[in-house]
Structures are given as C-alpha cells and as structure tokens.
PDB file of N, CA and C in Angstrom:
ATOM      1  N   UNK A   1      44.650  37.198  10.423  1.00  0.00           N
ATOM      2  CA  UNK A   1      45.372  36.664   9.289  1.00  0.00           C
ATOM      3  C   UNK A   1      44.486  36.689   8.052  1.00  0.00           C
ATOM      4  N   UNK A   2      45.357  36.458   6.950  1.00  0.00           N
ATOM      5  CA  UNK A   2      44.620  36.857   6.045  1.00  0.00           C
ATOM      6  C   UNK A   2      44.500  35.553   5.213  1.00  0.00           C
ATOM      7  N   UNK A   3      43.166  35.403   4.151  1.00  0.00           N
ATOM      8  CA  UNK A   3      42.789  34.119   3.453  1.00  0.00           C
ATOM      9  C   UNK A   3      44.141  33.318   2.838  1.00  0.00           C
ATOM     10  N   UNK A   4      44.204  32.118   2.683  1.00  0.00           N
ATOM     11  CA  UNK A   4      45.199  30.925   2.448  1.00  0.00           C
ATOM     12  C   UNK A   4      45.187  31.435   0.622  1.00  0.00           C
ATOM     13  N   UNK A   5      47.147  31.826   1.046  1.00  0.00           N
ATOM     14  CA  UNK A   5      47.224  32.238  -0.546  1.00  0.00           C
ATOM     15  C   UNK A   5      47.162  33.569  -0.487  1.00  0.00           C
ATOM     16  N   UNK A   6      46.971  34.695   0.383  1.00  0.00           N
ATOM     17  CA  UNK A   6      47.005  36.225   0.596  1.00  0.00           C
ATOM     18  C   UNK A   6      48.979  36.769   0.943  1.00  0.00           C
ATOM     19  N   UNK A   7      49.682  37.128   0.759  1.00  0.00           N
ATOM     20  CA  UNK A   7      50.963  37.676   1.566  1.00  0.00           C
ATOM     21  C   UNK A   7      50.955  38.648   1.958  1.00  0.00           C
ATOM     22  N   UNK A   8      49.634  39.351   1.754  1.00  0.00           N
ATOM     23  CA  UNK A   8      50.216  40.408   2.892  1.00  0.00           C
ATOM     24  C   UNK A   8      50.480  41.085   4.222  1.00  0.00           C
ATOM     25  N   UNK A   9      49.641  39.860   5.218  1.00  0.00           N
ATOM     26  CA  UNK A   9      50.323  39.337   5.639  1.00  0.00           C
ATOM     27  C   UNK A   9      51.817  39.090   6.706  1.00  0.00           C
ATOM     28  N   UNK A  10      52.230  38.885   5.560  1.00  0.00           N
ATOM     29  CA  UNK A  10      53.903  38.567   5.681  1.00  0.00           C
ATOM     30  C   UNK A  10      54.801  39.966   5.351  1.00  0.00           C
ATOM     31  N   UNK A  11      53.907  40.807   4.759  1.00  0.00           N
ATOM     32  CA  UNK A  11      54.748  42.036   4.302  1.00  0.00           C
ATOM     33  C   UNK A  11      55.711  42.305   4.934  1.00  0.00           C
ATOM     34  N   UNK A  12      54.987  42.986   6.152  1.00  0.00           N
ATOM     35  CA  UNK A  12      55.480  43.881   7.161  1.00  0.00           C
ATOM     36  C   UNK A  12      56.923  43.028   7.501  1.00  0.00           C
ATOM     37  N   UNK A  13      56.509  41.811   8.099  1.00  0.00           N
ATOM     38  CA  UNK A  13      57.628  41.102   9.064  1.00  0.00           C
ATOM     39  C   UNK A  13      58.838  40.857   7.868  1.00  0.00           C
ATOM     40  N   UNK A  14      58.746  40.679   6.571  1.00  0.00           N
ATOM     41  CA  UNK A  14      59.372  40.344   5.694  1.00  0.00           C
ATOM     42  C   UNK A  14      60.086  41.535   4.950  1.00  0.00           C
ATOM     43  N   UNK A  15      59.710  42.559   5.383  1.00  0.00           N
ATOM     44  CA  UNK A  15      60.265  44.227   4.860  1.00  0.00           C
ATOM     45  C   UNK A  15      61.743  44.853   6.195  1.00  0.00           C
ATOM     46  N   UNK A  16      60.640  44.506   7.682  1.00  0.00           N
ATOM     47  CA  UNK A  16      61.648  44.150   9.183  1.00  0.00           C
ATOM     48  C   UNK A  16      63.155  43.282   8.940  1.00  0.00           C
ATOM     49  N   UNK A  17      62.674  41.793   8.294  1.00  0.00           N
ATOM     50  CA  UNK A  17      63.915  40.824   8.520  1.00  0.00           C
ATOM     51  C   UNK A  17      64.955  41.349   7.202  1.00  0.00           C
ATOM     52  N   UNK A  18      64.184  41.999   6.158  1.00  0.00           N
ATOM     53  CA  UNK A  18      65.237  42.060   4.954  1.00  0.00           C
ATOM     54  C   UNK A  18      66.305  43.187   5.844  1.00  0.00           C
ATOM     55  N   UNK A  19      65.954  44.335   6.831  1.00  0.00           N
ATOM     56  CA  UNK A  19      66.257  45.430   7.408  1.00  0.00           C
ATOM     57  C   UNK A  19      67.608  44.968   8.187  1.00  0.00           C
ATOM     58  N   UNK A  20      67.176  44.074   8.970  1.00  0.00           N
ATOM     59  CA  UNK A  20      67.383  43.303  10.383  1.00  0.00           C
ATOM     60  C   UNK A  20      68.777  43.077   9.592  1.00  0.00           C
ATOM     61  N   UNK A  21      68.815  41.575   8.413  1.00  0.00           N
ATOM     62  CA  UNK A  21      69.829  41.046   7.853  1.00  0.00           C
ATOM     63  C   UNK A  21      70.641  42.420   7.115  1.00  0.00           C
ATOM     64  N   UNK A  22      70.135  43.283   6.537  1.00  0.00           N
ATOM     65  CA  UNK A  22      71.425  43.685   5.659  1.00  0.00           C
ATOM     66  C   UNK A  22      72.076  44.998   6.691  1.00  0.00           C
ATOM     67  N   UNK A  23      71.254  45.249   7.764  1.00  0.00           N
ATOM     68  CA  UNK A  23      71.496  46.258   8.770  1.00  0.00           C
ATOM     69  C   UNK A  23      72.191  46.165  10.205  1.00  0.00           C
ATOM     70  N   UNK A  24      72.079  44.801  10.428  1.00  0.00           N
ATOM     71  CA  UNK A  24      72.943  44.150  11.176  1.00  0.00           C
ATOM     72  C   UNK A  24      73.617  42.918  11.264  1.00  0.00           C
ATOM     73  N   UNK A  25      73.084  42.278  10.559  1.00  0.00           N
ATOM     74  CA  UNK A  25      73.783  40.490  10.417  1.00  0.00           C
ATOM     75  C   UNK A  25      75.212  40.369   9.470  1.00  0.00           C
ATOM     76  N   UNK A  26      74.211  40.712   8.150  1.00  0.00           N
ATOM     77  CA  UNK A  26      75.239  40.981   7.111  1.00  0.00           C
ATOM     78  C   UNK A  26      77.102  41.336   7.546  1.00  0.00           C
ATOM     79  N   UNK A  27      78.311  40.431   7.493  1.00  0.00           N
ATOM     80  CA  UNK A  27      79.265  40.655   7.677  1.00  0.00           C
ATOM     81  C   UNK A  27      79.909  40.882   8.832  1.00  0.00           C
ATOM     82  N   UNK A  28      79.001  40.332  10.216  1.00  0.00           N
ATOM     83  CA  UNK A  28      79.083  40.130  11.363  1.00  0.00           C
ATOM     84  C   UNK A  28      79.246  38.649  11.846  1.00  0.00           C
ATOM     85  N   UNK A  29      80.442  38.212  12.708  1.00  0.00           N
ATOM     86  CA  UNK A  29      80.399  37.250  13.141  1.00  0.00           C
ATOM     87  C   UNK A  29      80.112  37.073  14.597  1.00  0.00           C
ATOM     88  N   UNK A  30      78.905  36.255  14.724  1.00  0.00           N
ATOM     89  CA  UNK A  30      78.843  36.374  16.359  1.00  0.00           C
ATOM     90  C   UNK A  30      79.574  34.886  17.037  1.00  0.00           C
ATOM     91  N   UNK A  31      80.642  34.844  17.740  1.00  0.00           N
ATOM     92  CA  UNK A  31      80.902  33.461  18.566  1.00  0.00           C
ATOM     93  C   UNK A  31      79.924  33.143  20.069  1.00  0.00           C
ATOM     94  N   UNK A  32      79.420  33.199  20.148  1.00  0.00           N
ATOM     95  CA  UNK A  32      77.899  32.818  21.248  1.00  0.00           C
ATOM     96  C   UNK A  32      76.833  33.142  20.691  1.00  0.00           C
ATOM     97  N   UNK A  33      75.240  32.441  20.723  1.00  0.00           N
ATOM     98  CA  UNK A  33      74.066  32.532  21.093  1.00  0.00           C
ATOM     99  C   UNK A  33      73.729  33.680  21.742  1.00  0.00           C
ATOM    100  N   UNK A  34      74.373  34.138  23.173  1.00  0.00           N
ATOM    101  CA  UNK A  34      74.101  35.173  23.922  1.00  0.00           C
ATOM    102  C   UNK A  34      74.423  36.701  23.011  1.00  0.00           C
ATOM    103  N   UNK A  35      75.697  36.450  22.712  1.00  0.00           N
ATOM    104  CA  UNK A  35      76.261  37.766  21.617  1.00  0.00           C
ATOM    105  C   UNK A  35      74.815  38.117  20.447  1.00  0.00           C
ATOM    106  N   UNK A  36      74.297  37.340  19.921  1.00  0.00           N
ATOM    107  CA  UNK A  36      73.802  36.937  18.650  1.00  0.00           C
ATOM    108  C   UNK A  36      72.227  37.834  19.045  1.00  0.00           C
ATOM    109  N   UNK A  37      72.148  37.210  20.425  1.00  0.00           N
ATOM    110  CA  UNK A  37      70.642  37.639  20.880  1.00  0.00           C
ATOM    111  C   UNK A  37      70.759  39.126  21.227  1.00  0.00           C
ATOM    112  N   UNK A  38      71.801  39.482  22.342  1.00  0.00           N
ATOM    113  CA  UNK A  38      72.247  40.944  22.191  1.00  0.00           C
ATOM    114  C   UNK A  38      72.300  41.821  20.961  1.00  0.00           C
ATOM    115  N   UNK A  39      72.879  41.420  20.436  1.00  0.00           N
ATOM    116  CA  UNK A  39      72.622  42.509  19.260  1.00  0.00           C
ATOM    117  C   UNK A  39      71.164  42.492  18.497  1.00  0.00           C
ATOM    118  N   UNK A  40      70.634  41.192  18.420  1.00  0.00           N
ATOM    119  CA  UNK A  40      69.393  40.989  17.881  1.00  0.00           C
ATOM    120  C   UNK A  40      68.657  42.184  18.691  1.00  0.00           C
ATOM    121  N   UNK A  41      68.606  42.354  20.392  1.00  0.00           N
ATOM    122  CA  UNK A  41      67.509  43.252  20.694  1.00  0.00           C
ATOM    123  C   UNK A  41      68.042  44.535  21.289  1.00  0.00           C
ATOM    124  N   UNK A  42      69.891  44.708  20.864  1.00  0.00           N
ATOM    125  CA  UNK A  42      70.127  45.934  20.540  1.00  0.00           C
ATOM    126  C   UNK A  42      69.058  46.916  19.229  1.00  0.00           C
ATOM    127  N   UNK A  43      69.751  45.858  18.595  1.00  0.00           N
ATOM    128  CA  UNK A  43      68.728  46.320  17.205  1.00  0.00           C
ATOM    129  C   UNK A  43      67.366  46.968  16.949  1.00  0.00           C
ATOM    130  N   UNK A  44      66.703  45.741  17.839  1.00  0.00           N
ATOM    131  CA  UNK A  44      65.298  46.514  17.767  1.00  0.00           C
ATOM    132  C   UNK A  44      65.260  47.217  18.210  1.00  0.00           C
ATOM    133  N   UNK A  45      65.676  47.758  19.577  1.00  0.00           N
ATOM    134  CA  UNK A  45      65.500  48.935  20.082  1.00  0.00           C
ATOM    135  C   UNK A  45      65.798  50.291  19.716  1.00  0.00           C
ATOM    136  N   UNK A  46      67.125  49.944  18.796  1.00  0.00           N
ATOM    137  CA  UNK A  46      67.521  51.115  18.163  1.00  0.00           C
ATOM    138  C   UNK A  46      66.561  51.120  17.114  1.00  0.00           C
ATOM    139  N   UNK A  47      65.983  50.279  16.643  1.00  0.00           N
ATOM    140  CA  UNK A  47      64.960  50.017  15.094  1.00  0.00           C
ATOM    141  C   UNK A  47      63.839  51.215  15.692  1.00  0.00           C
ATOM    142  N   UNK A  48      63.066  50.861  17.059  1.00  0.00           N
ATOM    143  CA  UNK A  48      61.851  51.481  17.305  1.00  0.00           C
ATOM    144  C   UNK A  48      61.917  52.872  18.070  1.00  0.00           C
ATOM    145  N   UNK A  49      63.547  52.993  18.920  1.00  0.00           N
ATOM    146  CA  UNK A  49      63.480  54.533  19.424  1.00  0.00           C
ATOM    147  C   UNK A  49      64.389  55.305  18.753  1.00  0.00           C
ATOM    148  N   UNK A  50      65.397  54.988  17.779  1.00  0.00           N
ATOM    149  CA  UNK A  50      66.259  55.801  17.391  1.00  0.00           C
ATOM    150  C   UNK A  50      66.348  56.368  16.078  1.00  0.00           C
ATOM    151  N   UNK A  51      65.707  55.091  14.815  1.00  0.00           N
ATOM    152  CA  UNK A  51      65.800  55.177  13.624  1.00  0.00           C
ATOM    153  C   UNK A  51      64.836  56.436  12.933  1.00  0.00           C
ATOM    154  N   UNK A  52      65.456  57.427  12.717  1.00  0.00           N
ATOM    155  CA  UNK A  52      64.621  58.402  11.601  1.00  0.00           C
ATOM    156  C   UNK A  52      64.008  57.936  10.495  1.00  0.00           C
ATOM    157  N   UNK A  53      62.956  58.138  10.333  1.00  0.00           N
ATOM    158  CA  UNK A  53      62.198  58.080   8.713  1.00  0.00           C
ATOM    159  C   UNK A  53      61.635  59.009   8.062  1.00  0.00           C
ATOM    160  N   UNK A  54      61.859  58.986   7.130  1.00  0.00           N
ATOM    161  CA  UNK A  54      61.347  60.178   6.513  1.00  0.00           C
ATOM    162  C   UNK A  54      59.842  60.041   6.400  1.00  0.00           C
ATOM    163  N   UNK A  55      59.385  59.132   5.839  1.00  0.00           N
ATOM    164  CA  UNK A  55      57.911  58.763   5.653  1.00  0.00           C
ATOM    165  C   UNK A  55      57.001  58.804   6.944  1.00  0.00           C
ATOM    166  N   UNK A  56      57.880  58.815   7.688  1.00  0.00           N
ATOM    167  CA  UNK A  56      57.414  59.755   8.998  1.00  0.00           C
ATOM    168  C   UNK A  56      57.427  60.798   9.937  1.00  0.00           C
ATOM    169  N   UNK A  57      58.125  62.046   8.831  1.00  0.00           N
ATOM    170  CA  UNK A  57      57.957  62.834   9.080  1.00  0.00           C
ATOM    171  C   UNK A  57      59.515  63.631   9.976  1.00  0.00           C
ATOM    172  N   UNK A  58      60.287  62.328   9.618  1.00  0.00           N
ATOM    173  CA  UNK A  58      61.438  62.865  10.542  1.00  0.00           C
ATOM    174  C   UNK A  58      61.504  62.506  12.000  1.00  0.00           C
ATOM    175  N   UNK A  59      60.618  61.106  12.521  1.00  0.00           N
ATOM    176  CA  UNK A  59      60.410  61.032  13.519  1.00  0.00           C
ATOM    177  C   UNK A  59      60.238  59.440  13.816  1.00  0.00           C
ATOM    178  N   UNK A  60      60.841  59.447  14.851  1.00  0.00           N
ATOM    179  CA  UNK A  60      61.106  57.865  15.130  1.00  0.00           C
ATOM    180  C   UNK A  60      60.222  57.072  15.306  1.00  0.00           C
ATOM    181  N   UNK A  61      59.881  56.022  14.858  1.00  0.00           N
ATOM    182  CA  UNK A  61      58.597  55.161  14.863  1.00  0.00           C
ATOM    183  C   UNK A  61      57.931  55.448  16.738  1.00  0.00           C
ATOM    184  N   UNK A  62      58.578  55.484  17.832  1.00  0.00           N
ATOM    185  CA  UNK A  62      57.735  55.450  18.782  1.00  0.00           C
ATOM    186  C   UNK A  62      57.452  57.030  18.552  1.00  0.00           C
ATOM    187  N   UNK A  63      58.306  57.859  18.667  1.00  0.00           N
ATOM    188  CA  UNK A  63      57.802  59.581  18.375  1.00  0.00           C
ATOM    189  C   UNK A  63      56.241  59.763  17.780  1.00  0.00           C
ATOM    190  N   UNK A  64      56.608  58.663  16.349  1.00  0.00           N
ATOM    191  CA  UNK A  64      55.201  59.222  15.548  1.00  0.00           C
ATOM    192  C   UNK A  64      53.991  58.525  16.413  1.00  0.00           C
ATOM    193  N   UNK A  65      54.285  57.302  16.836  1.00  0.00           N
ATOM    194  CA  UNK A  65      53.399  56.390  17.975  1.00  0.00           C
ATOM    195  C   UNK A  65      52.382  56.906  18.517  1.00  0.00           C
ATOM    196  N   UNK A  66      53.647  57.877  19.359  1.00  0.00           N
ATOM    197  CA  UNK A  66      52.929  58.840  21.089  1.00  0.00           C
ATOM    198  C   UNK A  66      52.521  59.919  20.332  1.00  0.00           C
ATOM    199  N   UNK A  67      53.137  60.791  19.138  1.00  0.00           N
ATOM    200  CA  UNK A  67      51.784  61.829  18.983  1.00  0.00           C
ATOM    201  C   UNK A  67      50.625  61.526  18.323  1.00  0.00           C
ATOM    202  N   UNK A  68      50.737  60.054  17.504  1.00  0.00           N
ATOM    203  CA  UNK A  68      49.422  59.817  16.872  1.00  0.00           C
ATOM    204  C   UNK A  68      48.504  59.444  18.329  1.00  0.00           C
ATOM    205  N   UNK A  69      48.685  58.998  19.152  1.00  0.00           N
ATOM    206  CA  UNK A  69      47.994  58.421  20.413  1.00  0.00           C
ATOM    207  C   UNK A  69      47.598  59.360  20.748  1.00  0.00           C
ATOM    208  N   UNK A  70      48.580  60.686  21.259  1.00  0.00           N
ATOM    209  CA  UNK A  70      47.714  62.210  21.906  1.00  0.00           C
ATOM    210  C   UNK A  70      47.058  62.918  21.359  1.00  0.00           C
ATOM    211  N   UNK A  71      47.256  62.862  19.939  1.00  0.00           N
ATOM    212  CA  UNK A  71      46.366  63.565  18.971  1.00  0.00           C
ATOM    213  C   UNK A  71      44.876  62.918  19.212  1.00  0.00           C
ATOM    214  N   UNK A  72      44.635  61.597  18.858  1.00  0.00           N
ATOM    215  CA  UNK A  72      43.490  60.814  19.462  1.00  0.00           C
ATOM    216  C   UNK A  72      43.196  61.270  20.611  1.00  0.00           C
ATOM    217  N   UNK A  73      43.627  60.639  21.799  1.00  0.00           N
ATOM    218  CA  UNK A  73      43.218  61.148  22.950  1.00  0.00           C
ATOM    219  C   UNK A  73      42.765  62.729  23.630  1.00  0.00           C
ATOM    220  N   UNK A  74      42.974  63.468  22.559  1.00  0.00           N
ATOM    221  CA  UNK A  74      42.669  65.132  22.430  1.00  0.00           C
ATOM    222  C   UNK A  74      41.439  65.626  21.830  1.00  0.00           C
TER     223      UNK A  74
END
C-alpha cells in the first residue's frame, strides 16, 4: 500500500467497479442475493477470459497473462 494520502492505490479497483456498475449493474434488477452474486462472478469471468482490449493487443487479459509468463519463462 501506498503512503496515507497516495490514491493510487485505489486506481485500479476504482477503474474495475466504474466497469462492473455501468457494464453490468446499471438497469438491472436482481430479486435475490444469490441472482446478484451470479452475475457478479459471471462478470468477472467474462471480465478476465473473454473481454478484448485493445491496449492489449487484441487479447484477453488472461491471453496477454500466459504469453507474458512464457515469454519469461523462455
């Protein structure tokens, strides 16, 4: 963590939840807790194996993951 009075911190997780809310919450009604949590870790999963980025090359955050790892390990 970083010195008292630093945000950055908070970036990352705070760049995730703005994602999270306008990408899945936003205009969704869930009637259960259970529903609410389902989609919550639908989400991520689609967030970390499915979502394209460009800033990465066209490749899904675990994609870029495993070749930055084999590239290392090579």
């Amino acid at each position: 963590m970083s010195r008292k009075g630093n945000c950055y911190d908070n970036a990352v997780m705070e760049n995730f939840f703005g994602h999270l809310k306008a990408e899945m919450y936003h205009g969704e009604t869930f009637t259960t807790v259970e529903e609410f949590t389902t989609a919550i870790n639908d989400y991520i999963h689609w967030y970390n194996t499915t979502r394209l980025q460009q800033r990465l090359k066209g490749l899904t955050p675990m994609q870029y993951r495993s070749q930055t790892l084999e590239a290392s390990a090579a």
